[in-house]
PDB file of N, CA and C in Angstrom:
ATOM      1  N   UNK A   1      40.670  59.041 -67.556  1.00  0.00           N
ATOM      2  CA  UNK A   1      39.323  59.126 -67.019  1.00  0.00           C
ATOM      3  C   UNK A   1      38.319  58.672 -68.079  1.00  0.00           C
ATOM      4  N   UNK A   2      37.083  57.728 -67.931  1.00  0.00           N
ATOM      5  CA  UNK A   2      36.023  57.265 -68.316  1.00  0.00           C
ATOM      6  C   UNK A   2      35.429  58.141 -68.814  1.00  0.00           C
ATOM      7  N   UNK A   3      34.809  58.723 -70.274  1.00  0.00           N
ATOM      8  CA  UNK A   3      33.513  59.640 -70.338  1.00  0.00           C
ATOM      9  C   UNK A   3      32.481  58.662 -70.271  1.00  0.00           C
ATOM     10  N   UNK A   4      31.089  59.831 -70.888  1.00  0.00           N
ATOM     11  CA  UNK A   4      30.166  58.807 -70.233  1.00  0.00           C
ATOM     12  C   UNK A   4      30.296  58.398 -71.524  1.00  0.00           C
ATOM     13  N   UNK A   5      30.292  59.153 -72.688  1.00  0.00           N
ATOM     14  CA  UNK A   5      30.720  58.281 -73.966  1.00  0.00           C
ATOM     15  C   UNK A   5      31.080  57.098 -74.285  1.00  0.00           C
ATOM     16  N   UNK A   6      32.074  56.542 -73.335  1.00  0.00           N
ATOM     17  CA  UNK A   6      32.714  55.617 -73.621  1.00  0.00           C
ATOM     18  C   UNK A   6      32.172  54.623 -72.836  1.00  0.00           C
ATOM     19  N   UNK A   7      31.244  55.186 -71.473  1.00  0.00           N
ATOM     20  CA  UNK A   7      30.894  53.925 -70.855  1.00  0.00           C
ATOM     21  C   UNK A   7      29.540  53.429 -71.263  1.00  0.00           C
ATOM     22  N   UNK A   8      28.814  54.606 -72.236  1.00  0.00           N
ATOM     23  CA  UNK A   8      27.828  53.980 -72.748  1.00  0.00           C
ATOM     24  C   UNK A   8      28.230  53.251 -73.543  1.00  0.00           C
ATOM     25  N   UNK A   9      28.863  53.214 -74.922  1.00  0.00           N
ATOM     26  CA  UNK A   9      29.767  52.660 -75.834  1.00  0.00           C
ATOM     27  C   UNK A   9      29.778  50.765 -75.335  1.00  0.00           C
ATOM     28  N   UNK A  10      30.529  51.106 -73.837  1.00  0.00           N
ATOM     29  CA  UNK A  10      31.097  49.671 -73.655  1.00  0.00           C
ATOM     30  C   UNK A  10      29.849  49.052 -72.937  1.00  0.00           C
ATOM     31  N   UNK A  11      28.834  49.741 -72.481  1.00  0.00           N
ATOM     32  CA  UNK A  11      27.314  49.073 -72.101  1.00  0.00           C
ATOM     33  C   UNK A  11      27.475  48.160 -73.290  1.00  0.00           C
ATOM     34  N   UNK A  12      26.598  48.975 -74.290  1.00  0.00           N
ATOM     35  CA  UNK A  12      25.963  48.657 -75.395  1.00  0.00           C
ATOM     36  C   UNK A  12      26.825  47.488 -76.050  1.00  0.00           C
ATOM     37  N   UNK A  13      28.186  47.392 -76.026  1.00  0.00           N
ATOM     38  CA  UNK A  13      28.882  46.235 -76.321  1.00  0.00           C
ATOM     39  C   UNK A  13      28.217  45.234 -75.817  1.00  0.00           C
ATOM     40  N   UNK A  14      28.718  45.249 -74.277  1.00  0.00           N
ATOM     41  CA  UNK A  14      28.607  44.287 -73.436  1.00  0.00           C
ATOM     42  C   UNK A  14      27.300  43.837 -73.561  1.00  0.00           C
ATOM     43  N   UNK A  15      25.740  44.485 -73.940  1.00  0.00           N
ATOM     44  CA  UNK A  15      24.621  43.903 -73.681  1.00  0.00           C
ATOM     45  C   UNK A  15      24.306  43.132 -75.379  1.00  0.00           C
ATOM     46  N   UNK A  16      25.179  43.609 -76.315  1.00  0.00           N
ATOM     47  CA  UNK A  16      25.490  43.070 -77.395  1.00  0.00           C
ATOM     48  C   UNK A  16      26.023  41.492 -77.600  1.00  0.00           C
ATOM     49  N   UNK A  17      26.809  41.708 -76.793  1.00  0.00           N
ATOM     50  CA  UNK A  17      27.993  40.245 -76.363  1.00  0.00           C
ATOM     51  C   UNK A  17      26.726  39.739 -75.716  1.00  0.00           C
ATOM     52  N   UNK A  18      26.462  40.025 -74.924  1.00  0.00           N
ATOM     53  CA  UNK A  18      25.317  39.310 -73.957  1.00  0.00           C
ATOM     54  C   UNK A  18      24.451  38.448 -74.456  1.00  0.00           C
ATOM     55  N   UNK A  19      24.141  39.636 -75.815  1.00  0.00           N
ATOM     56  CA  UNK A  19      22.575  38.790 -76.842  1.00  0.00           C
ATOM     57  C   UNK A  19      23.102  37.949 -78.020  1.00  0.00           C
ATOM     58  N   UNK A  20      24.906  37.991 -78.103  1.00  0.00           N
ATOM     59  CA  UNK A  20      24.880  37.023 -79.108  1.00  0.00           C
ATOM     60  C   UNK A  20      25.082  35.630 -78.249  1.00  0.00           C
ATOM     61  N   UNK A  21      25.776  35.598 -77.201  1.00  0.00           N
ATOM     62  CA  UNK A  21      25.821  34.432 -76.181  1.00  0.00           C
ATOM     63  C   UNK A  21      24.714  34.143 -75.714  1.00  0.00           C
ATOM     64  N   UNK A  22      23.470  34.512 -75.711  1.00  0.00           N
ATOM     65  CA  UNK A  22      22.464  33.701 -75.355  1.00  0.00           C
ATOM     66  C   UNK A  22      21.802  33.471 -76.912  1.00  0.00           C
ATOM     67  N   UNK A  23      21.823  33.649 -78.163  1.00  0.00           N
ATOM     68  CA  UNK A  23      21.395  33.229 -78.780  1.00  0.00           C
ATOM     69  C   UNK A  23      22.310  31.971 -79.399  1.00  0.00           C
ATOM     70  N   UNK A  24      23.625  32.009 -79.242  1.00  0.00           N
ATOM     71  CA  UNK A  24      24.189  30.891 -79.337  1.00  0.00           C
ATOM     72  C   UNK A  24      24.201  29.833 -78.250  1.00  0.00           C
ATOM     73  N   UNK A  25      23.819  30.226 -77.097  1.00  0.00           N
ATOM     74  CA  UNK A  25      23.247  29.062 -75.807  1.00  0.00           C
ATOM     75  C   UNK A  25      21.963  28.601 -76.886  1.00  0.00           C
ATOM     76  N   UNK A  26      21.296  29.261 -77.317  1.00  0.00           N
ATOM     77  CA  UNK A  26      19.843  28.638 -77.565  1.00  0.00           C
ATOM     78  C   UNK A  26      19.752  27.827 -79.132  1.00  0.00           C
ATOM     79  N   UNK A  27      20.754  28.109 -79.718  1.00  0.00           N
ATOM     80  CA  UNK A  27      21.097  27.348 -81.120  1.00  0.00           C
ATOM     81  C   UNK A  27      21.518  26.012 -80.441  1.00  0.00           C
ATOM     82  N   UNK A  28      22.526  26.169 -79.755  1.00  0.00           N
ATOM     83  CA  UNK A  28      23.495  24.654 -79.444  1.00  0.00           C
ATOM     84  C   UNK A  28      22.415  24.337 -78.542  1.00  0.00           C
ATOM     85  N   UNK A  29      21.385  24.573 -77.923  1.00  0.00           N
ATOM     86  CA  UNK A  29      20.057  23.722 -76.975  1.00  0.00           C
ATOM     87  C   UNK A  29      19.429  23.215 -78.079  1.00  0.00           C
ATOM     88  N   UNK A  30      18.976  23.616 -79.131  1.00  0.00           N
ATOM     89  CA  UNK A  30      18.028  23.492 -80.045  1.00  0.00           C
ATOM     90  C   UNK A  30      18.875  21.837 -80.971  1.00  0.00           C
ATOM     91  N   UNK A  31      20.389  22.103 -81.055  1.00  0.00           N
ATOM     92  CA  UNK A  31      20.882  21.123 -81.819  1.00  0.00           C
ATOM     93  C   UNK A  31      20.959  20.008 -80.640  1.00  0.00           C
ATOM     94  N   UNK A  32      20.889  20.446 -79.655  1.00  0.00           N
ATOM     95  CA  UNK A  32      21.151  18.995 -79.024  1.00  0.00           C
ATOM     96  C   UNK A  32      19.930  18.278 -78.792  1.00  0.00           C
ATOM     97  N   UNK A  33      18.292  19.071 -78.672  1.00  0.00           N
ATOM     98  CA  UNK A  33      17.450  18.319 -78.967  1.00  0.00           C
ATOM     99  C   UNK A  33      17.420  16.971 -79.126  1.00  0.00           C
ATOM    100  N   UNK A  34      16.903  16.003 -78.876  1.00  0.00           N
ATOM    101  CA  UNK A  34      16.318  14.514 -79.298  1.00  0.00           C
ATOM    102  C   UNK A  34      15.434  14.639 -80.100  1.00  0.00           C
ATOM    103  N   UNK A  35      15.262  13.772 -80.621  1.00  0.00           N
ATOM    104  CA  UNK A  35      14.400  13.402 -81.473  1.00  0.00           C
ATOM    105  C   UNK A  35      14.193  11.287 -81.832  1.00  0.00           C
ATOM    106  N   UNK A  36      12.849  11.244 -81.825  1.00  0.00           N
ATOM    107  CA  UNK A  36      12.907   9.730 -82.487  1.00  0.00           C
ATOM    108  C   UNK A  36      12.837   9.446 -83.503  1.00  0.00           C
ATOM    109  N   UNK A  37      13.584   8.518 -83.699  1.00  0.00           N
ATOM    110  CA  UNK A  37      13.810   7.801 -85.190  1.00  0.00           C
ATOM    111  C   UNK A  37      14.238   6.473 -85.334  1.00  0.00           C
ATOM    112  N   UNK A  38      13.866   6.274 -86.466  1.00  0.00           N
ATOM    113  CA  UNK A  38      13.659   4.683 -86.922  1.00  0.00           C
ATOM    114  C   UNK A  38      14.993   4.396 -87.337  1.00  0.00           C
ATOM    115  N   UNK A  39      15.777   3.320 -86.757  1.00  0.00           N
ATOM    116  CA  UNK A  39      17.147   3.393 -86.360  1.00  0.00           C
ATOM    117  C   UNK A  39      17.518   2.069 -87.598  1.00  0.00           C
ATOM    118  N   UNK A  40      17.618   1.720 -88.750  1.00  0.00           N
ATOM    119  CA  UNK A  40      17.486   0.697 -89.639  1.00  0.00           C
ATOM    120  C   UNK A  40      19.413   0.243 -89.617  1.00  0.00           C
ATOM    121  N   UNK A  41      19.180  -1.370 -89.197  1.00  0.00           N
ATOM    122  CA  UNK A  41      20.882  -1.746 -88.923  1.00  0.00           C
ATOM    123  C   UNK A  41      20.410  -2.878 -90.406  1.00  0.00           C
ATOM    124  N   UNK A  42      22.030  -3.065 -90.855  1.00  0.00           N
ATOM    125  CA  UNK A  42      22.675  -3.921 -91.839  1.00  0.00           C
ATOM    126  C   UNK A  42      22.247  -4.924 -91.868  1.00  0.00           C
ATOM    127  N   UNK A  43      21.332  -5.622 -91.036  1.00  0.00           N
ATOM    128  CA  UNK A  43      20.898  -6.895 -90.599  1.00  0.00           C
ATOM    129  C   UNK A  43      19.748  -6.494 -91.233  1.00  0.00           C
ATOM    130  N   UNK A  44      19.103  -5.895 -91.420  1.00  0.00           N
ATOM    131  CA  UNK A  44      17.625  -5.722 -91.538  1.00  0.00           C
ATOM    132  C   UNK A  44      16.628  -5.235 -90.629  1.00  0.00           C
ATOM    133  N   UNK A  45      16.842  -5.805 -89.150  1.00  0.00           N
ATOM    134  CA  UNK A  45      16.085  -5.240 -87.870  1.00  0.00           C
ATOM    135  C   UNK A  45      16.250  -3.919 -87.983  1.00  0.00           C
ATOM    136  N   UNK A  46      15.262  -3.173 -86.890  1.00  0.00           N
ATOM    137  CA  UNK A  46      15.597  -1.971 -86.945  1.00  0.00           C
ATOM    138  C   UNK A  46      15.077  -1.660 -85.671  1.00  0.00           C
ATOM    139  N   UNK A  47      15.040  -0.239 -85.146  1.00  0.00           N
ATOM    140  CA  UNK A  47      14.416  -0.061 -83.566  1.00  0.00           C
ATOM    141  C   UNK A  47      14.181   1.366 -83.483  1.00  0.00           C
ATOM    142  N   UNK A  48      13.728   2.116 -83.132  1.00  0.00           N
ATOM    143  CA  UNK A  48      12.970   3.237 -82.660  1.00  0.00           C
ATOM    144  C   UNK A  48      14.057   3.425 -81.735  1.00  0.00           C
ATOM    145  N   UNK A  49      14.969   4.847 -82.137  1.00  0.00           N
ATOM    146  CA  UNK A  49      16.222   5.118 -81.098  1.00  0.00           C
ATOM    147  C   UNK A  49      15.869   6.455 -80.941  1.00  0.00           C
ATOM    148  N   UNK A  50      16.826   7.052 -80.207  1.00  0.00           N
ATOM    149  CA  UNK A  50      16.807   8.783 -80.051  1.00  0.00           C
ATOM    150  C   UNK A  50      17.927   8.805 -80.090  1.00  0.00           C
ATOM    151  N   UNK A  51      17.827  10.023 -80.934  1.00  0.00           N
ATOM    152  CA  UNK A  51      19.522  11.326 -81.886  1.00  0.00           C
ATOM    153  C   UNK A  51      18.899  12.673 -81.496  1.00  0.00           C
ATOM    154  N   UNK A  52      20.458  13.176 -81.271  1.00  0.00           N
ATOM    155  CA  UNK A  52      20.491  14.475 -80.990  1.00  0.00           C
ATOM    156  C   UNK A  52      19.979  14.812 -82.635  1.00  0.00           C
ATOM    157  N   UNK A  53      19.370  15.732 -82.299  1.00  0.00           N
ATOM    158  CA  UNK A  53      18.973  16.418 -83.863  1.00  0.00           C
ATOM    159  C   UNK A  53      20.464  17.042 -84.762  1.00  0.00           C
ATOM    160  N   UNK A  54      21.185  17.242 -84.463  1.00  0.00           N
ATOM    161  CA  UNK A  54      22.612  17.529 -84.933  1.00  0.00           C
ATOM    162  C   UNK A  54      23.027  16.199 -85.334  1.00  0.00           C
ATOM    163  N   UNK A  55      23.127  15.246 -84.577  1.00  0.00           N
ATOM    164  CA  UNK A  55      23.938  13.931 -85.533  1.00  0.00           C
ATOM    165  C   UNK A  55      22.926  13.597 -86.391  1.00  0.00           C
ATOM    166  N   UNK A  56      21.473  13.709 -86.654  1.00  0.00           N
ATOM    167  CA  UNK A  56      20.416  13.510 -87.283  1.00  0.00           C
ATOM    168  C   UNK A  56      20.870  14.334 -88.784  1.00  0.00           C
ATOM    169  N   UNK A  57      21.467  15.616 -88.270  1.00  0.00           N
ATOM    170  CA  UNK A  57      21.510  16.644 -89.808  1.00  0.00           C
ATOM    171  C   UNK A  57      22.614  16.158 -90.127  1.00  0.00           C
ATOM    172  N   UNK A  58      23.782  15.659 -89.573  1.00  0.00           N
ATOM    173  CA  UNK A  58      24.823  15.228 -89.671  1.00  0.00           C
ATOM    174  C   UNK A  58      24.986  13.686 -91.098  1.00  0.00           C
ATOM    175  N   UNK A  59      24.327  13.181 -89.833  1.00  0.00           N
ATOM    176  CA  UNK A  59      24.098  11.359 -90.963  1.00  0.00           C
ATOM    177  C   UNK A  59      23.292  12.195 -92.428  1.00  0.00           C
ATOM    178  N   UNK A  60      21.882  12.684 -92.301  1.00  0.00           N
ATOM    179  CA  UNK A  60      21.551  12.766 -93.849  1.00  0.00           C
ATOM    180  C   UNK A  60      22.405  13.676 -94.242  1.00  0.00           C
ATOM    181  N   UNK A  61      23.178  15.033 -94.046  1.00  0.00           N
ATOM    182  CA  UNK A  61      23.749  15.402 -95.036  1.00  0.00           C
ATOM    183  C   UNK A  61      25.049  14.556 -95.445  1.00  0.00           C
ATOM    184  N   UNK A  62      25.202  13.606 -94.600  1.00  0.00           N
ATOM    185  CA  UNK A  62      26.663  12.763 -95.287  1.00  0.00           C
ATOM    186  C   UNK A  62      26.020  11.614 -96.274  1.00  0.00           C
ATOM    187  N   UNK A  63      24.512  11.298 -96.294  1.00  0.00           N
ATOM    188  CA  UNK A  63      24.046  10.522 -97.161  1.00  0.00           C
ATOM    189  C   UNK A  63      23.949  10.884 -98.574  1.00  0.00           C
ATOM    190  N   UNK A  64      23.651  12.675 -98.455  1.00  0.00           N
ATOM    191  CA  UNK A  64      23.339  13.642 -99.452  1.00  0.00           C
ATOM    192  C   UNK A  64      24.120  13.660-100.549  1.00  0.00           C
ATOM    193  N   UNK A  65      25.536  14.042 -99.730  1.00  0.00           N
ATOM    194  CA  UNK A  65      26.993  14.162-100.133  1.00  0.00           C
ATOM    195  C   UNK A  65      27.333  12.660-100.612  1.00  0.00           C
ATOM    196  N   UNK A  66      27.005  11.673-100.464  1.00  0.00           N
ATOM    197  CA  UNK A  66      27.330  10.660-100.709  1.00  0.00           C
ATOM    198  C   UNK A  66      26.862  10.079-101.958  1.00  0.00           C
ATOM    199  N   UNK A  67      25.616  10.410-102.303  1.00  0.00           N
ATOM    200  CA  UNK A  67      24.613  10.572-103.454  1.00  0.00           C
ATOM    201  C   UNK A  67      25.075  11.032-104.823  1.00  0.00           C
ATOM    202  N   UNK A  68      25.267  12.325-104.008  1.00  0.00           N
ATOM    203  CA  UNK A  68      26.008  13.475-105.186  1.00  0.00           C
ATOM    204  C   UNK A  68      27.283  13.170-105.844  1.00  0.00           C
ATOM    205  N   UNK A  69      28.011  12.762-104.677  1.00  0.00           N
ATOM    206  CA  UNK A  69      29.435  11.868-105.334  1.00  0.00           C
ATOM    207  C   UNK A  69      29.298  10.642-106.469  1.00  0.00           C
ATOM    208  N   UNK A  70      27.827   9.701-106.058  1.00  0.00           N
ATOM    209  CA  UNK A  70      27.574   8.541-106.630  1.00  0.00           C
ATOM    210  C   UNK A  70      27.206   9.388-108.270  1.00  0.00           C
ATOM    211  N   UNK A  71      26.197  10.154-108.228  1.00  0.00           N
ATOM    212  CA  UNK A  71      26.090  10.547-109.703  1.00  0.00           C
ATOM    213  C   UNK A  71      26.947  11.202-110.168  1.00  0.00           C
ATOM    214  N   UNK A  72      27.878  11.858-109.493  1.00  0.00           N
ATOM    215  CA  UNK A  72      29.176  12.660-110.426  1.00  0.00           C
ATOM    216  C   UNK A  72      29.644  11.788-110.877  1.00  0.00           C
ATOM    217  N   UNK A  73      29.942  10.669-110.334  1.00  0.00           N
ATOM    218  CA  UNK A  73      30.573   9.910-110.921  1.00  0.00           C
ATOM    219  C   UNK A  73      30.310   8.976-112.161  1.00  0.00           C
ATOM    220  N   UNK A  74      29.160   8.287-111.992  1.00  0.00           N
ATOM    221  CA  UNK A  74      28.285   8.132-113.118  1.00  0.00           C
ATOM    222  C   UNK A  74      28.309   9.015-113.767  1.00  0.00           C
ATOM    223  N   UNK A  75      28.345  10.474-113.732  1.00  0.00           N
ATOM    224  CA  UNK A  75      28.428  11.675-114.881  1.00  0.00           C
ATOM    225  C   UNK A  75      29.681  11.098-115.915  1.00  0.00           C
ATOM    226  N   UNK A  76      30.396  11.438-114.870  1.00  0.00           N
ATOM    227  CA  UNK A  76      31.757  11.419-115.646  1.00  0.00           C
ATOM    228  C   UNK A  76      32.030  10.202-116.208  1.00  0.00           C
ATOM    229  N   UNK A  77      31.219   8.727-115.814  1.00  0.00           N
ATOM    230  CA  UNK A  77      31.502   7.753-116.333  1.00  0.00           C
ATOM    231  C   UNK A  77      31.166   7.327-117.872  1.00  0.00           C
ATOM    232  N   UNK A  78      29.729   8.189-117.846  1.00  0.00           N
ATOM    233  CA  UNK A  78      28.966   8.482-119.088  1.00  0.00           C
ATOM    234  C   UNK A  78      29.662   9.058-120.065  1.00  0.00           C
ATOM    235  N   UNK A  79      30.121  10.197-119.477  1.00  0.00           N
ATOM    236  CA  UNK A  79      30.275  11.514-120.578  1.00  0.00           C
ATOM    237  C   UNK A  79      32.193  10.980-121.235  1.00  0.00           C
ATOM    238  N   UNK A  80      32.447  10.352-120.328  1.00  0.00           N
ATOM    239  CA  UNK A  80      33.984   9.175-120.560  1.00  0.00           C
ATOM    240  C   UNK A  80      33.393   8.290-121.692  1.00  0.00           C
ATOM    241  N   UNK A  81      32.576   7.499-121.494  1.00  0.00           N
ATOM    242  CA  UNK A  81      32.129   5.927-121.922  1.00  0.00           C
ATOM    243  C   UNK A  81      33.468   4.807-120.939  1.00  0.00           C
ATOM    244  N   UNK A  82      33.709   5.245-119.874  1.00  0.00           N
ATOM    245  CA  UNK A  82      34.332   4.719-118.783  1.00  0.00           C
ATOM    246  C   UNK A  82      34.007   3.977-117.545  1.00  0.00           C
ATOM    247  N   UNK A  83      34.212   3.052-116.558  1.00  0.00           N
ATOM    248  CA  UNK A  83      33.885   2.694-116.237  1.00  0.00           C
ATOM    249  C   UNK A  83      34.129   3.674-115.343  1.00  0.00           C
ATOM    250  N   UNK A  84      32.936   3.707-113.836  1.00  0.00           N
ATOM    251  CA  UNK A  84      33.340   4.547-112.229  1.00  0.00           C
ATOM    252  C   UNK A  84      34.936   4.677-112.307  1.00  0.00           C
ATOM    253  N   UNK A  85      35.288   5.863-112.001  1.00  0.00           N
ATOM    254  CA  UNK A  85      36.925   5.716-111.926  1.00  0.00           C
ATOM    255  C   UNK A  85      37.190   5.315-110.448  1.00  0.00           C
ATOM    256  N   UNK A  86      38.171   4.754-109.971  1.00  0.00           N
ATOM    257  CA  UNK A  86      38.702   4.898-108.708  1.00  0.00           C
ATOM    258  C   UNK A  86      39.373   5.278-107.969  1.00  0.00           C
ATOM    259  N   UNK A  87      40.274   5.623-108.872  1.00  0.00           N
ATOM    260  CA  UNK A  87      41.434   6.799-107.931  1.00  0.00           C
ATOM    261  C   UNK A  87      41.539   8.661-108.280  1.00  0.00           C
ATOM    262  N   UNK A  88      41.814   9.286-107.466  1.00  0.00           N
ATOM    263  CA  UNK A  88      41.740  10.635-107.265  1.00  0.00           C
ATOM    264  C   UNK A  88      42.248  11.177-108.422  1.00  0.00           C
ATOM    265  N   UNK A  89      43.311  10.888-109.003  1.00  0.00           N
ATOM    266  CA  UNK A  89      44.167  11.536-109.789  1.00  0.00           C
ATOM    267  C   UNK A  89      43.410  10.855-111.950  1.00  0.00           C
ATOM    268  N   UNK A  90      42.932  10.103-111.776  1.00  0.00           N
ATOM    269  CA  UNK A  90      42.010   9.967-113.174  1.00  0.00           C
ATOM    270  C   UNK A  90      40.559  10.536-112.486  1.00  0.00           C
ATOM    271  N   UNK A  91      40.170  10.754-111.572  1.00  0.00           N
ATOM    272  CA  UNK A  91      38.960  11.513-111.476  1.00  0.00           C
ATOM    273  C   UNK A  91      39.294  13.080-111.845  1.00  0.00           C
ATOM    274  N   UNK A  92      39.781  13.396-111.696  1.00  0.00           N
ATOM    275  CA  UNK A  92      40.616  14.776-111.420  1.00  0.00           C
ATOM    276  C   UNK A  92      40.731  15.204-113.529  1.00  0.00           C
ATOM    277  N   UNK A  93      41.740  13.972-114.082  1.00  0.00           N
ATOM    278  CA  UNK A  93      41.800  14.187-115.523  1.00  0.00           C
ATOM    279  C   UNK A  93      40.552  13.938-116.436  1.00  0.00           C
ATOM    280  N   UNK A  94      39.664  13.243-115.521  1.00  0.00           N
ATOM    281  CA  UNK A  94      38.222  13.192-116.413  1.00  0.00           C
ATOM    282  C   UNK A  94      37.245  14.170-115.829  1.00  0.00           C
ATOM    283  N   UNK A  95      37.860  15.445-115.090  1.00  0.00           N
ATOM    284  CA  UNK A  95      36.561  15.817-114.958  1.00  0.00           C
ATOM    285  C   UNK A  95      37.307  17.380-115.518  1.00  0.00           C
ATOM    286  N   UNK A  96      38.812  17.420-115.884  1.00  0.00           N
ATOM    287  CA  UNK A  96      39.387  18.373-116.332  1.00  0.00           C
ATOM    288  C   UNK A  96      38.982  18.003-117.769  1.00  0.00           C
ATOM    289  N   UNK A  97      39.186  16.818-118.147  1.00  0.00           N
ATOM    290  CA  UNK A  97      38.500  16.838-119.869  1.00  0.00           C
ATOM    291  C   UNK A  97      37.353  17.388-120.170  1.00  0.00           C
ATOM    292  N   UNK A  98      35.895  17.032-119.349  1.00  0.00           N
ATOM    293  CA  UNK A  98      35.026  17.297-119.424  1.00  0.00           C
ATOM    294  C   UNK A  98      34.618  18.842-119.082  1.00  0.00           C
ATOM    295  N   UNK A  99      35.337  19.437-118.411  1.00  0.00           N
ATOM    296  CA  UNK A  99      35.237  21.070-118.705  1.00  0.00           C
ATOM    297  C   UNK A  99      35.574  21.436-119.718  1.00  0.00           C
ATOM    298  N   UNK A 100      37.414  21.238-120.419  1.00  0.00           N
ATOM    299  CA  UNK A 100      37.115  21.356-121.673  1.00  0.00           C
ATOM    300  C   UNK A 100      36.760  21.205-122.989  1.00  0.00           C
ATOM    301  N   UNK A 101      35.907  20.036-122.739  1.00  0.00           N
ATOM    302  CA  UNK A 101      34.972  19.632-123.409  1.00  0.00           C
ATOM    303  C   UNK A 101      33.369  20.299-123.971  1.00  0.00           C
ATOM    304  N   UNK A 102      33.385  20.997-122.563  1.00  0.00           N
ATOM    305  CA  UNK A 102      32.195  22.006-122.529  1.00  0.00           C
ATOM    306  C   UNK A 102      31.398  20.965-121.672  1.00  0.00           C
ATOM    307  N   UNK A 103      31.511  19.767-120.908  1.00  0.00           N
ATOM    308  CA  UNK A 103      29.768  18.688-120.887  1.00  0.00           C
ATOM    309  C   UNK A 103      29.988  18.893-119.825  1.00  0.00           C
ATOM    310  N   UNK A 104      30.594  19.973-118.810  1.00  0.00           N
ATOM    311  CA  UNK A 104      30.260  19.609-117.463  1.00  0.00           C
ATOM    312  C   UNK A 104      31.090  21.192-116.965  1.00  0.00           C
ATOM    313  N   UNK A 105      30.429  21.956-115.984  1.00  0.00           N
ATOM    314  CA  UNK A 105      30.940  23.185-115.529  1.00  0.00           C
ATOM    315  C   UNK A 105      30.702  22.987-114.164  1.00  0.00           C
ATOM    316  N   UNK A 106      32.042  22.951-113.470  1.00  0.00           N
ATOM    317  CA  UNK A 106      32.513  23.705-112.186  1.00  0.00           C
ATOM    318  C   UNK A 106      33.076  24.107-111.656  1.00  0.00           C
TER     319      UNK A 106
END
């Protein structure tokens, strides 16, 4: 048998569940948003397009990340006197030197 204990209990869940599913309806509305933007192609032209605001956060943080990679690497090229390395496994031994080296912590 049900107390009321328990059926208040499973209310309060349920109107819980309720308010995190509509605040996640209203996040994923918010990311799918449009937005305009200046759409710049390899050619040079460019055009005034619309992005979901999610592939929008998407492209700059992969530009961000892309950045950050470009100067680590230059870090390590410096703190080497090396040229950009290119493969995984001498990135890996120049950035293990450079910790114990002290010129670079992560």
């Amino acid at each position: 048998m049900v107390t009321t204990e328990d059926h208040d209990r499973c209310v309060l869940e349920l109107r819980k569940k309720e308010q995190q599913n509509k605040r996640r309806r209203e996040r994923n509305a918010e990311a799918r948003r449009e937005e305009l933007i200046q759409v710049q192609h390899h050619d040079g032209s460019s055009h005034v397009g619309v992005v979901e605001k999610r592939l929008l956060r998407n492209r700059q943080q992969r530009e961000i990340n892309a950045k950050k990679k470009e100067l680590r690497e230059q870090e390590y090229a410096r703190l080497e006197g090396v040229v950009p390395l290119q493969n995984k496994r001498s990135k890996r031994l120049v950035q293990l030197a450079c910790m114990c080296s002290g010129s670079i912590s992560s």
